[in-house]
Structures are given as C-alpha cells and as structure tokens.
N, C-alpha and C. Protein backbone atom coordinates (compact mmCIF):
# COMPACT_ATOMS: atom_id res chain seq x y z
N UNK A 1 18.92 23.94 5.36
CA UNK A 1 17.79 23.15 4.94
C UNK A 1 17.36 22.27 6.10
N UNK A 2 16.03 22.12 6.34
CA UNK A 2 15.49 21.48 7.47
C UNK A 2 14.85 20.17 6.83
N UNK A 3 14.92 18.89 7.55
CA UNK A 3 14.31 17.72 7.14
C UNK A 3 13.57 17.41 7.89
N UNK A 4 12.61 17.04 7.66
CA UNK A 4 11.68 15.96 8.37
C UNK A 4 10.92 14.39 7.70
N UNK A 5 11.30 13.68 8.65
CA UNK A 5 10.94 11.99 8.10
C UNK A 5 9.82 11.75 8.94
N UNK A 6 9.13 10.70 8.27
CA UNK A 6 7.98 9.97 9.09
C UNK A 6 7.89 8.92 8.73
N UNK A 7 7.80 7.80 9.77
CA UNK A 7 7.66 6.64 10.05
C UNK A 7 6.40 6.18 10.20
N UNK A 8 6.23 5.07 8.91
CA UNK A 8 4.81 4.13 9.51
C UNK A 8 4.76 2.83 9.74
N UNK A 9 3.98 2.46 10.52
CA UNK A 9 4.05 0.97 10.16
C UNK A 9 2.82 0.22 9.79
N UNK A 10 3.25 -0.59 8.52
CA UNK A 10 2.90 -1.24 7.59
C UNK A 10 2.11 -2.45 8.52
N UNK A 11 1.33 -2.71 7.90
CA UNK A 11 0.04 -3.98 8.44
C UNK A 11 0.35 -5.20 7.63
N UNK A 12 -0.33 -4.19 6.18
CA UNK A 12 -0.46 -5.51 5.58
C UNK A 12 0.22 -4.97 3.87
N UNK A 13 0.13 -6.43 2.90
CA UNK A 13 0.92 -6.00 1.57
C UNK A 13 0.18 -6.50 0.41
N UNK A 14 -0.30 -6.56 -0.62
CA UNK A 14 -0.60 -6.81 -1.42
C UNK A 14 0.15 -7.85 -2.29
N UNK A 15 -0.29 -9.01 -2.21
CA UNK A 15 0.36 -10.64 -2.14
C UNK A 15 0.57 -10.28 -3.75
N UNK A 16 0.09 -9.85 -4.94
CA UNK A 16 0.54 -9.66 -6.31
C UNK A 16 1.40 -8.48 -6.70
N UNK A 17 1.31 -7.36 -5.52
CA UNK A 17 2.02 -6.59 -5.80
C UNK A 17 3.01 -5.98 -4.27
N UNK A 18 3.95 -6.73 -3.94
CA UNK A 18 4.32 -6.80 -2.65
C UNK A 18 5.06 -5.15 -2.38
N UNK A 19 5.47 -4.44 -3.36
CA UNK A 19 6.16 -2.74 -2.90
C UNK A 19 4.42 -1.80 -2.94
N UNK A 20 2.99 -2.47 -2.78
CA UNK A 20 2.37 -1.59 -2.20
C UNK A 20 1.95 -2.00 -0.61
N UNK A 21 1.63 -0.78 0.18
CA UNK A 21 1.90 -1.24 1.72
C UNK A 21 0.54 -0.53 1.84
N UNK A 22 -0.19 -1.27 3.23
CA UNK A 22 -1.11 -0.69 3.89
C UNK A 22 -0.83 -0.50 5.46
N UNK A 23 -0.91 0.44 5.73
CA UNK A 23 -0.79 1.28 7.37
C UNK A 23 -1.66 1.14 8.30
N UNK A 24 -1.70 1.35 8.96
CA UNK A 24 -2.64 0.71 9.99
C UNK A 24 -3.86 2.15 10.28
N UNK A 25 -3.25 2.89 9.71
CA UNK A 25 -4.53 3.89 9.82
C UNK A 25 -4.70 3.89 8.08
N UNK A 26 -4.95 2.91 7.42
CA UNK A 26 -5.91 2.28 5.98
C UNK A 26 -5.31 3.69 5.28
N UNK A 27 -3.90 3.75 5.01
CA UNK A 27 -3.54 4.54 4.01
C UNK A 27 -2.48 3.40 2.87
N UNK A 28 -2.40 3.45 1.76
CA UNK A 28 -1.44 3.00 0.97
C UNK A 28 -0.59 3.53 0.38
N UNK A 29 0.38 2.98 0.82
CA UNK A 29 2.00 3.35 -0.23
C UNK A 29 2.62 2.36 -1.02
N UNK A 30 3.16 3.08 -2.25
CA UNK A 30 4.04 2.35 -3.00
C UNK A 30 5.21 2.76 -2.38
N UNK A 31 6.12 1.34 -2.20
CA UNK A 31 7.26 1.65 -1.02
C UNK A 31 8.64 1.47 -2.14
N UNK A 32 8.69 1.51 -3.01
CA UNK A 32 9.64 1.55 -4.71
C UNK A 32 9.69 3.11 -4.63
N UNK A 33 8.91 3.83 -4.78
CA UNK A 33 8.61 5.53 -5.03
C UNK A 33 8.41 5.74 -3.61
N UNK A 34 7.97 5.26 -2.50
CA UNK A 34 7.84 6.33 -1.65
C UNK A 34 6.70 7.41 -1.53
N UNK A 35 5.25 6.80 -2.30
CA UNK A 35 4.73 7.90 -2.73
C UNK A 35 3.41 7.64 -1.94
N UNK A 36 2.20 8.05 -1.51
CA UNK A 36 1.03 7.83 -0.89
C UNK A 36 0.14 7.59 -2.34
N UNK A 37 -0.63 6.48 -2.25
CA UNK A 37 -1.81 6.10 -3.16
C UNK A 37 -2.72 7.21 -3.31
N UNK A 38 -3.20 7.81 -3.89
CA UNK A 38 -4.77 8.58 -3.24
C UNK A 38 -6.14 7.66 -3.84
N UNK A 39 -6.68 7.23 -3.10
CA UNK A 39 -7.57 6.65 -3.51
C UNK A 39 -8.99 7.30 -4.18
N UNK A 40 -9.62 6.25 -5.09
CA UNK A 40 -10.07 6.86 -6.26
C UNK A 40 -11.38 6.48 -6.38
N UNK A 41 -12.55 7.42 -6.62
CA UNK A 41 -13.95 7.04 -6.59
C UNK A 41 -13.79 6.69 -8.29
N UNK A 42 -14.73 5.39 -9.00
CA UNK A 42 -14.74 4.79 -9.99
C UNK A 42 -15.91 3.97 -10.17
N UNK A 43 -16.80 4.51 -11.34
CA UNK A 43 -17.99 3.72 -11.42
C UNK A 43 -18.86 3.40 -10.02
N UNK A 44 -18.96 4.24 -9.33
CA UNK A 44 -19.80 3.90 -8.31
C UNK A 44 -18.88 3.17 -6.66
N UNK A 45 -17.85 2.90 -6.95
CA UNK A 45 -16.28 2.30 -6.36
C UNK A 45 -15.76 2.78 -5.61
N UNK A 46 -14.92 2.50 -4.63
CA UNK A 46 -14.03 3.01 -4.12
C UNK A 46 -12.75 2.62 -3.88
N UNK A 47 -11.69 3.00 -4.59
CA UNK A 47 -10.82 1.85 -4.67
C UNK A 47 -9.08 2.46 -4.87
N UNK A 48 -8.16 1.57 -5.15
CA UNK A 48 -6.92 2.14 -6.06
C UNK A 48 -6.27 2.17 -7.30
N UNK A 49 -5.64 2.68 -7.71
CA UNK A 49 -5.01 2.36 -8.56
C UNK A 49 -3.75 1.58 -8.55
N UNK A 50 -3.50 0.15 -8.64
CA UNK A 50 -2.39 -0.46 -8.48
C UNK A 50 -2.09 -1.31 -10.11
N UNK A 51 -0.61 -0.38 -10.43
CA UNK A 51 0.14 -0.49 -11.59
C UNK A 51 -0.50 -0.45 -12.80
N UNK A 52 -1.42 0.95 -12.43
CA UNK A 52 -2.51 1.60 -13.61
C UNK A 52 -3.28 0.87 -13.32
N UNK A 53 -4.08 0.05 -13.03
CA UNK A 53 -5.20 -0.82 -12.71
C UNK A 53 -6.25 -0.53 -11.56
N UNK A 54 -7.41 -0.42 -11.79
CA UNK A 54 -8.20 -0.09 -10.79
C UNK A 54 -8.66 -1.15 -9.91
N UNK A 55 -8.53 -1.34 -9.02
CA UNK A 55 -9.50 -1.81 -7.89
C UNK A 55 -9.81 -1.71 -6.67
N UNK A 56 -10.98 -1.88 -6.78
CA UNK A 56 -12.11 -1.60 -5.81
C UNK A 56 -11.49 -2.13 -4.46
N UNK A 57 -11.87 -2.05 -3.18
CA UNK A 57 -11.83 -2.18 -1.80
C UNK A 57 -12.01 -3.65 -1.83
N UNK A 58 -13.88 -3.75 -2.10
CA UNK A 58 -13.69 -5.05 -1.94
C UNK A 58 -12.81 -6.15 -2.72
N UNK A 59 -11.96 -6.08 -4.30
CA UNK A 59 -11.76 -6.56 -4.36
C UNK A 59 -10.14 -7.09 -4.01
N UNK A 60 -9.63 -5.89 -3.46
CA UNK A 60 -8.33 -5.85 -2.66
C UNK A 60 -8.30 -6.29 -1.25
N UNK A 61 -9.37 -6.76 -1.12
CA UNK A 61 -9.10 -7.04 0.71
C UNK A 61 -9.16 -8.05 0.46
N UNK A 62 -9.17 -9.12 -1.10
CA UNK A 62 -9.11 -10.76 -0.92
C UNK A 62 -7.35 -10.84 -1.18
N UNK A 63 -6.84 -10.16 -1.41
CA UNK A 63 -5.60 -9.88 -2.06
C UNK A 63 -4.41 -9.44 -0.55
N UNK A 64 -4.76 -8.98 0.58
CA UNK A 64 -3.96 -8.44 1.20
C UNK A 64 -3.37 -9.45 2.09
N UNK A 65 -1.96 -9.41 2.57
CA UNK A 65 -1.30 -10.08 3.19
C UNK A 65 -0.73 -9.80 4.07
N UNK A 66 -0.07 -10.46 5.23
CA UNK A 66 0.86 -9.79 6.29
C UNK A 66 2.37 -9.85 5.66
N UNK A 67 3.12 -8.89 5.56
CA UNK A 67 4.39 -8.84 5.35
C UNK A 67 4.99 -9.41 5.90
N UNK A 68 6.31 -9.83 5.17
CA UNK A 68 7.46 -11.47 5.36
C UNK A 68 8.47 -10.77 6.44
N UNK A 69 8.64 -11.11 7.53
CA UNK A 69 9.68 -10.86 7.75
C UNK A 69 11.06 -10.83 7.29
N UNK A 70 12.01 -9.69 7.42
CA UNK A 70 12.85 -10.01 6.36
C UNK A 70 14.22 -10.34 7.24
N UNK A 71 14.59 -11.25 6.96
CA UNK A 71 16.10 -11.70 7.84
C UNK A 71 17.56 -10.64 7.27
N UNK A 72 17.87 -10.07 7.44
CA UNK A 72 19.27 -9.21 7.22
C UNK A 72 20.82 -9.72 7.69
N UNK A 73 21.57 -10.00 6.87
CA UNK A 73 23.04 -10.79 7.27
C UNK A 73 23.61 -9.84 8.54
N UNK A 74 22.84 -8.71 8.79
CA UNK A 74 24.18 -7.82 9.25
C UNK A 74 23.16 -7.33 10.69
C-alpha cells in the first residue's frame, strides 16, 4: 500500500468555530475530520457551510482570525 500526505499551511481560523482552517490559497478545512469544505452557491451567495449553517464570504471574513500559537510541553 502506497501513502501520500499533504501539508498546508493554515492563515487564518474562524474565531466561533476554531477546528475550521483557511489556507493560504482560500481553501477551507475542518481540521476535527480532516475533510476539505466545498464551497456552496446559495440564494445568489457564495459561501460555506459551517456546522450545517450557511455563510456567505462576506459574512465570514468579519469572523476570521490568525491562529494561536500553540506552546507544547515536549
């Protein structure tokens, strides 16, 4: 069996919902699942679905944050 991994790095996070991530080439992941967002045309919209909930671009870019650095004991 052959594996392959890929590495991204994360920009920014969604300050209400901190396990979704945005990439620096404007893709989103839920980083709990591991899974890519696909983003979703809605009422005229363009937007995601975050934790069944729709929203739009614009109203997620008041929402986005830079991720915490995380300190590790080890």
């Amino acid at each position: 069996m052959n594996t392959i991994s890929i590495s991204y790095t994360v920009l920014y996070e969604i300050d209400f919902a901190t396990h979704y991530k945005f990439t620096k080439h404007k893709e989103c992941f839920n980083a709990k699942t591991g899974r890519k967002i696909k983003q979703v045309y809605k009422n005229g919209s363009i937007g995601y679905n975050i934790n069944s909930k729709f929203y739009s671009l614009t109203r997620l870019k008041k929402h986005l944050a830079k991720p915490k650095k995380e300190i590790l004991p080890f």
